[in-house]
PDB file of N, CA and C in Angstrom:
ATOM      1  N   UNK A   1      55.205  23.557   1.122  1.00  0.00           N
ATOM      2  CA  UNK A   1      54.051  22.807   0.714  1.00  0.00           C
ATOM      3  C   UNK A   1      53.897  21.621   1.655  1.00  0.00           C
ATOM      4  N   UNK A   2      52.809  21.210   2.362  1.00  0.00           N
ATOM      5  CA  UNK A   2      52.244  20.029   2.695  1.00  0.00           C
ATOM      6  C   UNK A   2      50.769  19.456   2.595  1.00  0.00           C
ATOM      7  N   UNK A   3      50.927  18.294   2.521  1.00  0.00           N
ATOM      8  CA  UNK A   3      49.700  17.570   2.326  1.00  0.00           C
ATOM      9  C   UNK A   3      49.238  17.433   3.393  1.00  0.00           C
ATOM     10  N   UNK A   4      47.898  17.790   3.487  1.00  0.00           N
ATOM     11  CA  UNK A   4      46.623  18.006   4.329  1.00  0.00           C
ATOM     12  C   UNK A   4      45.577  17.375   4.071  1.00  0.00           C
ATOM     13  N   UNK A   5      44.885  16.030   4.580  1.00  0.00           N
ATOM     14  CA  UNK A   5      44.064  15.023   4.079  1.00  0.00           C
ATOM     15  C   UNK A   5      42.667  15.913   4.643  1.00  0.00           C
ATOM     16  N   UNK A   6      42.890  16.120   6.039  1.00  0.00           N
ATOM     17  CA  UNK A   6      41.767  16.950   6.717  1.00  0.00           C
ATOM     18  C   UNK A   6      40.953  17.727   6.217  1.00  0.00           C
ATOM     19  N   UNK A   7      39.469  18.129   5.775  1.00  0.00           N
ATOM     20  CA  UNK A   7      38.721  18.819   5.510  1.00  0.00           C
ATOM     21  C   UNK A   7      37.550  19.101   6.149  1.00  0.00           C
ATOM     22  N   UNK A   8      37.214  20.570   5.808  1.00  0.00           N
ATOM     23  CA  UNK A   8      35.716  20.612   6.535  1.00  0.00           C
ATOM     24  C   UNK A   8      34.892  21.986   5.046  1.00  0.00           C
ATOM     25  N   UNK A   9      33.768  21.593   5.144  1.00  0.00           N
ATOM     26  CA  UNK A   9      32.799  22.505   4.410  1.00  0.00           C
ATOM     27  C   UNK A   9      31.889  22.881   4.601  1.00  0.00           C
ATOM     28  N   UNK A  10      32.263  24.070   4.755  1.00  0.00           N
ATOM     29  CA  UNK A  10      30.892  24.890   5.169  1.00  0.00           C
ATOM     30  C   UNK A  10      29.604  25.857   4.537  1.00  0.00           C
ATOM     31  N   UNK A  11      28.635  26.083   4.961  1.00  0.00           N
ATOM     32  CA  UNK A  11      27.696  26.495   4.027  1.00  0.00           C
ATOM     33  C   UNK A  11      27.530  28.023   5.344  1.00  0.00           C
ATOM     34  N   UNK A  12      27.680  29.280   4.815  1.00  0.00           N
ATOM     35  CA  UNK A  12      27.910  30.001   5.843  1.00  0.00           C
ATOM     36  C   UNK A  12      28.630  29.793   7.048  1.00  0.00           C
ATOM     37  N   UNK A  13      28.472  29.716   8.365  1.00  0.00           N
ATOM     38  CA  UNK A  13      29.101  29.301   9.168  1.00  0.00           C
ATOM     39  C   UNK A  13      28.476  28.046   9.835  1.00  0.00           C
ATOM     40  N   UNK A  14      27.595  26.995   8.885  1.00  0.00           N
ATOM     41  CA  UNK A  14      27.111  26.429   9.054  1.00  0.00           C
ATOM     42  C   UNK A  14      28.259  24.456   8.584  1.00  0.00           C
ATOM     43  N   UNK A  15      28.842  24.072   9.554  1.00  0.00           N
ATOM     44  CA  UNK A  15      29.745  22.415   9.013  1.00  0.00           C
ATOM     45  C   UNK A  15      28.750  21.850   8.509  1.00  0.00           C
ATOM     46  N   UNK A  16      28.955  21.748   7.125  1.00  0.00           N
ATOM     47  CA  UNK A  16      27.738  20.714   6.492  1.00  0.00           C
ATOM     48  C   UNK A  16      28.836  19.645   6.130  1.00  0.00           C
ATOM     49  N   UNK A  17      29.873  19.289   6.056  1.00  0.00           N
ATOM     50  CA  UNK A  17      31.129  18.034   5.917  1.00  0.00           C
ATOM     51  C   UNK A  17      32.299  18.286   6.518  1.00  0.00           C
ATOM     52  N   UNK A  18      33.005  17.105   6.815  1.00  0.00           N
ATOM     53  CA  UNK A  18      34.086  16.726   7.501  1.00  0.00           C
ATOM     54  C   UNK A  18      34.780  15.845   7.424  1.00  0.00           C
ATOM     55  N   UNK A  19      35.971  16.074   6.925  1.00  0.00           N
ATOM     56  CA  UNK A  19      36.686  14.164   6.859  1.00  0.00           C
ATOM     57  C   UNK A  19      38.159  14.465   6.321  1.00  0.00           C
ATOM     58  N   UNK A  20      38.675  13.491   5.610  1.00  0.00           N
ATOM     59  CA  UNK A  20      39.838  13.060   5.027  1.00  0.00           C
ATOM     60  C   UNK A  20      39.577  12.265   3.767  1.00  0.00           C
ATOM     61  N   UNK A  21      40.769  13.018   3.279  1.00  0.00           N
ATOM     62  CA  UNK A  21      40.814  13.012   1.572  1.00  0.00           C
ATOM     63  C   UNK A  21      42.051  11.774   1.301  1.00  0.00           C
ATOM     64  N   UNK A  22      41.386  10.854   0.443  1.00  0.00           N
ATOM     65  CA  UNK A  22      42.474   9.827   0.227  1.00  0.00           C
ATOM     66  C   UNK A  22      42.913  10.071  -0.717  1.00  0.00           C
ATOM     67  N   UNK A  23      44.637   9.923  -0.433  1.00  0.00           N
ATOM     68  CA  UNK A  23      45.568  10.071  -1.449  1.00  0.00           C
ATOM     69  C   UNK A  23      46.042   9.248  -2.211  1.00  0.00           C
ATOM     70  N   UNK A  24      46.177   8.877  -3.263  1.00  0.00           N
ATOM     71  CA  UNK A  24      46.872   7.909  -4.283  1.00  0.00           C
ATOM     72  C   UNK A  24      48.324   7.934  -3.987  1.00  0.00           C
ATOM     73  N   UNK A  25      49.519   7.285  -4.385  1.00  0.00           N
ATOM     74  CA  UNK A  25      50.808   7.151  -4.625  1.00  0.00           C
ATOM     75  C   UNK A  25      51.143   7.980  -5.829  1.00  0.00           C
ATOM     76  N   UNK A  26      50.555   8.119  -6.717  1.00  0.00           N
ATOM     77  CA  UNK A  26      51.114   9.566  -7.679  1.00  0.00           C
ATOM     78  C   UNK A  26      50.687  10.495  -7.248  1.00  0.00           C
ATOM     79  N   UNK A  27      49.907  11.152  -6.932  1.00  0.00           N
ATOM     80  CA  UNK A  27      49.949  12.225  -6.428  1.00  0.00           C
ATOM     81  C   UNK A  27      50.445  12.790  -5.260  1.00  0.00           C
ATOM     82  N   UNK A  28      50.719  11.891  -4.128  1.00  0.00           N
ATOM     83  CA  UNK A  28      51.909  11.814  -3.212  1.00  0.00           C
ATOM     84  C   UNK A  28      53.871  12.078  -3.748  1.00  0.00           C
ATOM     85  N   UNK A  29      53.440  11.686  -4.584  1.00  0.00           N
ATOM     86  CA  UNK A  29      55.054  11.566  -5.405  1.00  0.00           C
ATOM     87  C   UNK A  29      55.019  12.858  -6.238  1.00  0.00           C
ATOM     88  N   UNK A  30      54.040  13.065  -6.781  1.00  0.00           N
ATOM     89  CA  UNK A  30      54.133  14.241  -7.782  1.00  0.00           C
ATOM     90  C   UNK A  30      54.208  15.597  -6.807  1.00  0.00           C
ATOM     91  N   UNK A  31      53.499  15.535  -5.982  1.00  0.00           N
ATOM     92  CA  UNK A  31      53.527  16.757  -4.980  1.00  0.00           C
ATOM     93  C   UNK A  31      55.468  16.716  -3.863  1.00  0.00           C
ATOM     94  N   UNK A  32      55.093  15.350  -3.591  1.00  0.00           N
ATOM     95  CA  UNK A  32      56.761  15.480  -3.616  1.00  0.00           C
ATOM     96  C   UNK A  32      58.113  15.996  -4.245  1.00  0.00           C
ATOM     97  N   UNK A  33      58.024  15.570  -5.611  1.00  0.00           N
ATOM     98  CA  UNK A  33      58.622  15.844  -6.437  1.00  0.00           C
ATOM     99  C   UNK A  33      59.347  17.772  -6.284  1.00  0.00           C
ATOM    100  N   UNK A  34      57.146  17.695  -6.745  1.00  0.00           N
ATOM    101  CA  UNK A  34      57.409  19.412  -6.833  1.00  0.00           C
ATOM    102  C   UNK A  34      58.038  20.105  -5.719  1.00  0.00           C
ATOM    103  N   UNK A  35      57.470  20.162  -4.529  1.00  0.00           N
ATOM    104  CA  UNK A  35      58.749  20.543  -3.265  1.00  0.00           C
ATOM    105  C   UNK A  35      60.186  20.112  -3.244  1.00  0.00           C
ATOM    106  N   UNK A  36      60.468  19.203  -3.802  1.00  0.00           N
ATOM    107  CA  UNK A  36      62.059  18.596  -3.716  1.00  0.00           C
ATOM    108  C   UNK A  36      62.480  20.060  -5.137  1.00  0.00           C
ATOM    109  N   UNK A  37      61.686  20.197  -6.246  1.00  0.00           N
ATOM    110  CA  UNK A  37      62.313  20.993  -6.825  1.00  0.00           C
ATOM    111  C   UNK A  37      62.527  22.451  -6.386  1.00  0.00           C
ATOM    112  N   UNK A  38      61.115  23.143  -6.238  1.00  0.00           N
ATOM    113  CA  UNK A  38      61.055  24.628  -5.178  1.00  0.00           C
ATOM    114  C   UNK A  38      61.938  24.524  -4.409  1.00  0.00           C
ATOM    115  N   UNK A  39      62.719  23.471  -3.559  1.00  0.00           N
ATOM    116  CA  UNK A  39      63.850  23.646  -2.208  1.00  0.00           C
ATOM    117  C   UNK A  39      65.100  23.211  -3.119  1.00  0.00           C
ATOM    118  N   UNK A  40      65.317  23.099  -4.358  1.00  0.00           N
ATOM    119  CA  UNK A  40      66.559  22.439  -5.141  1.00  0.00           C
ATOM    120  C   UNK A  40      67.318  23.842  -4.246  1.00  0.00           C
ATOM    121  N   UNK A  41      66.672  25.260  -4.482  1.00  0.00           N
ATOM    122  CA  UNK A  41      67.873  26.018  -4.377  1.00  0.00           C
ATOM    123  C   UNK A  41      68.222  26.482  -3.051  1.00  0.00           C
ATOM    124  N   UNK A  42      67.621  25.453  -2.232  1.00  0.00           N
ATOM    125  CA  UNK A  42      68.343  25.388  -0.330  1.00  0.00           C
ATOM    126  C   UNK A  42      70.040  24.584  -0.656  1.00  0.00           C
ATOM    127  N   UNK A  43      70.129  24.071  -1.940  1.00  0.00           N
ATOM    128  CA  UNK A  43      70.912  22.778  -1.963  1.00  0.00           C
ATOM    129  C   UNK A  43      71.664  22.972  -2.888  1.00  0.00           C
ATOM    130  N   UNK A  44      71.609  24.270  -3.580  1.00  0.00           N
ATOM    131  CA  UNK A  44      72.784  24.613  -4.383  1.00  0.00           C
ATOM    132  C   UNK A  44      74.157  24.319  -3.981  1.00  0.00           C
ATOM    133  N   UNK A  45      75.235  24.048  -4.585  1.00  0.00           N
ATOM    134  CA  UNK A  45      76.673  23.220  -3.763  1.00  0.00           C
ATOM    135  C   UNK A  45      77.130  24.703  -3.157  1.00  0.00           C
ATOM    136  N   UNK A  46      76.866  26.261  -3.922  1.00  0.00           N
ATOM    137  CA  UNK A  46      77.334  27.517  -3.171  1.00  0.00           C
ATOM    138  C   UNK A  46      76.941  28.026  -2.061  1.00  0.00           C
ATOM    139  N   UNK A  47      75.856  27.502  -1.439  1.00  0.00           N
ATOM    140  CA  UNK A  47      75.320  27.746  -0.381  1.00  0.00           C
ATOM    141  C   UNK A  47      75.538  26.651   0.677  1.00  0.00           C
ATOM    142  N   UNK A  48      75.354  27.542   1.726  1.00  0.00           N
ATOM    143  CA  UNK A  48      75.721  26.430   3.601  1.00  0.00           C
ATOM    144  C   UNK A  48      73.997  25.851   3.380  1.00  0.00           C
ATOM    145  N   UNK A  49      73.891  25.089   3.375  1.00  0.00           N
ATOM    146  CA  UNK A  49      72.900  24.081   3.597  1.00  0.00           C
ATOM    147  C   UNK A  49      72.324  23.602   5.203  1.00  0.00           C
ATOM    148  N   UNK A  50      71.222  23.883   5.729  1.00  0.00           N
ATOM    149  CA  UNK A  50      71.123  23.505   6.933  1.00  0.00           C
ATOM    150  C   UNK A  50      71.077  22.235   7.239  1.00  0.00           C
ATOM    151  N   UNK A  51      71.357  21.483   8.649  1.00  0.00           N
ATOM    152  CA  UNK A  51      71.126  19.984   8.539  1.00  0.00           C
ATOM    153  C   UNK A  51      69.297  19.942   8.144  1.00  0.00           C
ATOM    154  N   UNK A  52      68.920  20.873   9.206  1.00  0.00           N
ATOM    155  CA  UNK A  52      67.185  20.337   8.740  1.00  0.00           C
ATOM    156  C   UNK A  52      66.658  20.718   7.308  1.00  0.00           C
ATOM    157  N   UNK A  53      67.258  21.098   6.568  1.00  0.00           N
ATOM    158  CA  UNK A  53      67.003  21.360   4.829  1.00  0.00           C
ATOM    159  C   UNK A  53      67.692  19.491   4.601  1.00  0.00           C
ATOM    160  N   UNK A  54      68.706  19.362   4.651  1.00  0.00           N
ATOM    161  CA  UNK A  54      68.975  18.160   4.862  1.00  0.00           C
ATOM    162  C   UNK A  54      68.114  16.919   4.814  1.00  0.00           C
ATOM    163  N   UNK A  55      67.483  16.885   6.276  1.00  0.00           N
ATOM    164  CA  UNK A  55      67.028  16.548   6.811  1.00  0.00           C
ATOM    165  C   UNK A  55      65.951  16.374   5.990  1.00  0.00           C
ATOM    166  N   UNK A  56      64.997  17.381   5.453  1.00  0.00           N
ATOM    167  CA  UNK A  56      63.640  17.582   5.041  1.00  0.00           C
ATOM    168  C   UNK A  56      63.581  16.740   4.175  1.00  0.00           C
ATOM    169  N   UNK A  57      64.712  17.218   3.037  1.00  0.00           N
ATOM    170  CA  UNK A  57      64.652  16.704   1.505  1.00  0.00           C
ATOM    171  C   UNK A  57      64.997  15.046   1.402  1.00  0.00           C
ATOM    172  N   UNK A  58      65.742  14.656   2.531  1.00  0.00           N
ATOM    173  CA  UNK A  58      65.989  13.090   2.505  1.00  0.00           C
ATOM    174  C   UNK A  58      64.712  12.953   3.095  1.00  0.00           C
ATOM    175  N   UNK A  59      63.731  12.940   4.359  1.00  0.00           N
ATOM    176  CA  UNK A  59      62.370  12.944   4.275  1.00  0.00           C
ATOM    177  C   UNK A  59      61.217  12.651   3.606  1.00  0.00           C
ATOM    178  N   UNK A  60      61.387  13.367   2.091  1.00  0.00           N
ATOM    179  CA  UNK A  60      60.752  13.795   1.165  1.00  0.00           C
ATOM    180  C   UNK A  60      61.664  12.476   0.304  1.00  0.00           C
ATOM    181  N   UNK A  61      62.386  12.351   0.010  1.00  0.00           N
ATOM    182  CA  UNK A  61      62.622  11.629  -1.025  1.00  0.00           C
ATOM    183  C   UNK A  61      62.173   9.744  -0.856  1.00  0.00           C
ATOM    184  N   UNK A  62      62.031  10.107   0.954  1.00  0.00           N
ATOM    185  CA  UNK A  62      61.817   8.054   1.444  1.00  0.00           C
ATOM    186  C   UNK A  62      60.364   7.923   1.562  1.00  0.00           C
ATOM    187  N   UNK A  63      60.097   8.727   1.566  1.00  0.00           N
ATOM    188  CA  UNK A  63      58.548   8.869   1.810  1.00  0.00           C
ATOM    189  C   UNK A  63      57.932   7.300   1.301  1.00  0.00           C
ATOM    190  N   UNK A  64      58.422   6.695  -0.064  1.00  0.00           N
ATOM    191  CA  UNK A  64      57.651   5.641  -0.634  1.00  0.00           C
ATOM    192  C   UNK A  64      58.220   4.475  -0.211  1.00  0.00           C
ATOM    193  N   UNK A  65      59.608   4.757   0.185  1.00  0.00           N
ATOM    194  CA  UNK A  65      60.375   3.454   1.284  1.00  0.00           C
ATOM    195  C   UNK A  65      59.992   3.404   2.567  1.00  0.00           C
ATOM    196  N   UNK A  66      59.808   4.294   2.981  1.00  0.00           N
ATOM    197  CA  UNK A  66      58.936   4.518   4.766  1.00  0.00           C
ATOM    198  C   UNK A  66      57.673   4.509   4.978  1.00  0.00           C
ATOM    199  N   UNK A  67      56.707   4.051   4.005  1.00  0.00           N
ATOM    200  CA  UNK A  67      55.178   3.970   4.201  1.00  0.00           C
ATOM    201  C   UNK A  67      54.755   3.520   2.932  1.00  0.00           C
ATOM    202  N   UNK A  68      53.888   2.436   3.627  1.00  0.00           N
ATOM    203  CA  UNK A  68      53.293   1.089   2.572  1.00  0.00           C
ATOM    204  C   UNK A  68      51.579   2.024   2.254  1.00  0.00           C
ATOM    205  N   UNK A  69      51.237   2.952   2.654  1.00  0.00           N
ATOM    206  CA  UNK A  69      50.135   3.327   2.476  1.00  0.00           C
ATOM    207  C   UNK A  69      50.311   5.099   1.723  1.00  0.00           C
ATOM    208  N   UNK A  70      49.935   5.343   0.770  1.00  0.00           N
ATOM    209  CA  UNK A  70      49.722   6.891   0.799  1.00  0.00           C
ATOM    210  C   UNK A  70      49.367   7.819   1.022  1.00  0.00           C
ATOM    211  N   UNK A  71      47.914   7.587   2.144  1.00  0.00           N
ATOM    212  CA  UNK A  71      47.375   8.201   3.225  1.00  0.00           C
ATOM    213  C   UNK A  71      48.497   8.591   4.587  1.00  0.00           C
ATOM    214  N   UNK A  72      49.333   7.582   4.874  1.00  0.00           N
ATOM    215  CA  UNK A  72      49.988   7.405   6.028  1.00  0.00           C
ATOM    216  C   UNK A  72      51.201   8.405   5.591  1.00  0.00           C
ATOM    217  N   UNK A  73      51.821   8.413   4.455  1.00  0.00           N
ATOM    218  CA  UNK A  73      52.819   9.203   3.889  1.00  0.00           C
ATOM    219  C   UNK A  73      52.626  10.723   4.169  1.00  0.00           C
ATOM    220  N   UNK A  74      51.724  11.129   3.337  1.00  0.00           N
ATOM    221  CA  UNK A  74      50.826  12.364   3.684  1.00  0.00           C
ATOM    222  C   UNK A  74      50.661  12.801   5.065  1.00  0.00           C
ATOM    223  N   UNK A  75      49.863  12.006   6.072  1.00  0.00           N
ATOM    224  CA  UNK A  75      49.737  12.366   7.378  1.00  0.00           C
ATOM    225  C   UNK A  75      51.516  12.262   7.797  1.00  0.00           C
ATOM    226  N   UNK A  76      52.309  12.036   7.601  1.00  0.00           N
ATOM    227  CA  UNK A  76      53.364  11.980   8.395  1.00  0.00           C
ATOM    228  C   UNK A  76      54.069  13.205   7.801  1.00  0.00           C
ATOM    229  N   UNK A  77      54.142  13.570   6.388  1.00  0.00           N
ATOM    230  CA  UNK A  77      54.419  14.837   5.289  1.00  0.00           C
ATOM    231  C   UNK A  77      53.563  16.120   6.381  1.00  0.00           C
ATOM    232  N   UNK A  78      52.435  15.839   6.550  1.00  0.00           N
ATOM    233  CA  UNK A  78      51.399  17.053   7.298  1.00  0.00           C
ATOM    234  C   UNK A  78      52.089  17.719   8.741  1.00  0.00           C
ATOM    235  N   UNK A  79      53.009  16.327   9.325  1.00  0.00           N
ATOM    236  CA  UNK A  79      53.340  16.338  10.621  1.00  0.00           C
ATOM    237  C   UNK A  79      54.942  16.972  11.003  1.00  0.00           C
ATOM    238  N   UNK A  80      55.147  16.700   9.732  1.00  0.00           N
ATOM    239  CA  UNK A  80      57.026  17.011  10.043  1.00  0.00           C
ATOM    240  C   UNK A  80      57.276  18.557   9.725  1.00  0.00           C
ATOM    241  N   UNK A  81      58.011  19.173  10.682  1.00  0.00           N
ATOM    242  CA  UNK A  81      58.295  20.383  10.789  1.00  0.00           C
ATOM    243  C   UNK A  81      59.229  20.822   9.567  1.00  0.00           C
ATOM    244  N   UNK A  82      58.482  21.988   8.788  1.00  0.00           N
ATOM    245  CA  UNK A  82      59.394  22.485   7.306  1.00  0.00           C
ATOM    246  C   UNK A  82      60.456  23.689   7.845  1.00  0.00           C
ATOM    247  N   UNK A  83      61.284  23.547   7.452  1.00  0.00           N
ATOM    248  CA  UNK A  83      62.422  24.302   8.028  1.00  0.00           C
ATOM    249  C   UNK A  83      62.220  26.077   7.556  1.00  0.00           C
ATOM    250  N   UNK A  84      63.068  26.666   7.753  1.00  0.00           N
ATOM    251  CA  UNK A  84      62.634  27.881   7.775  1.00  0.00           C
ATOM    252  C   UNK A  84      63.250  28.230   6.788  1.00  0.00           C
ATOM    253  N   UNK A  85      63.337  29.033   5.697  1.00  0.00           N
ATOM    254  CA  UNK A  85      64.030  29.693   4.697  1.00  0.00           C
ATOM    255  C   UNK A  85      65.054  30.733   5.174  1.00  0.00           C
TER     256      UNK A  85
END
């Protein structure tokens, strides 16, 4: 899962809008949340854990310590590479 502010709408193949969708801080967190749970089972203690699963989920959890804006959170969430299953 990532957050994608970017949009476009079209009427046939016709761009009738274009822009970015502003995000609140709960819904940044809540969508967080939910991915930190879907990847709980990268992180089971029986399984080898990758560093970039690692990596991701500490990512995901600073998100609200590493960005004073929730737009900026998101665009940086949009940008970071999700590891592979």
């Amino acid at each position: 899962m990532v957050l994608v502010r970017y949009y476009r709408i079209y009427q046939g193949s016709k761009l009738i809008e274009e822009g970015y969708k502003n995000f609140e801080w709960d819904f940044v967190k809540e969508m967080r949340n939910i991915c930190l749970e879907e990847t709980d089972v990268q992180a089971l203690q029986d399984r080898n854990i990758s560093q970039e699963w690692i990596d991701y989920r500490q990512f995901l959890r600073d998100l609200p310590q590493n960005f004073t804006e929730a737009n900026d959170a998101a665009d940086a969430w949009a940008e970071y590479p999700i590891p592979k299953w």
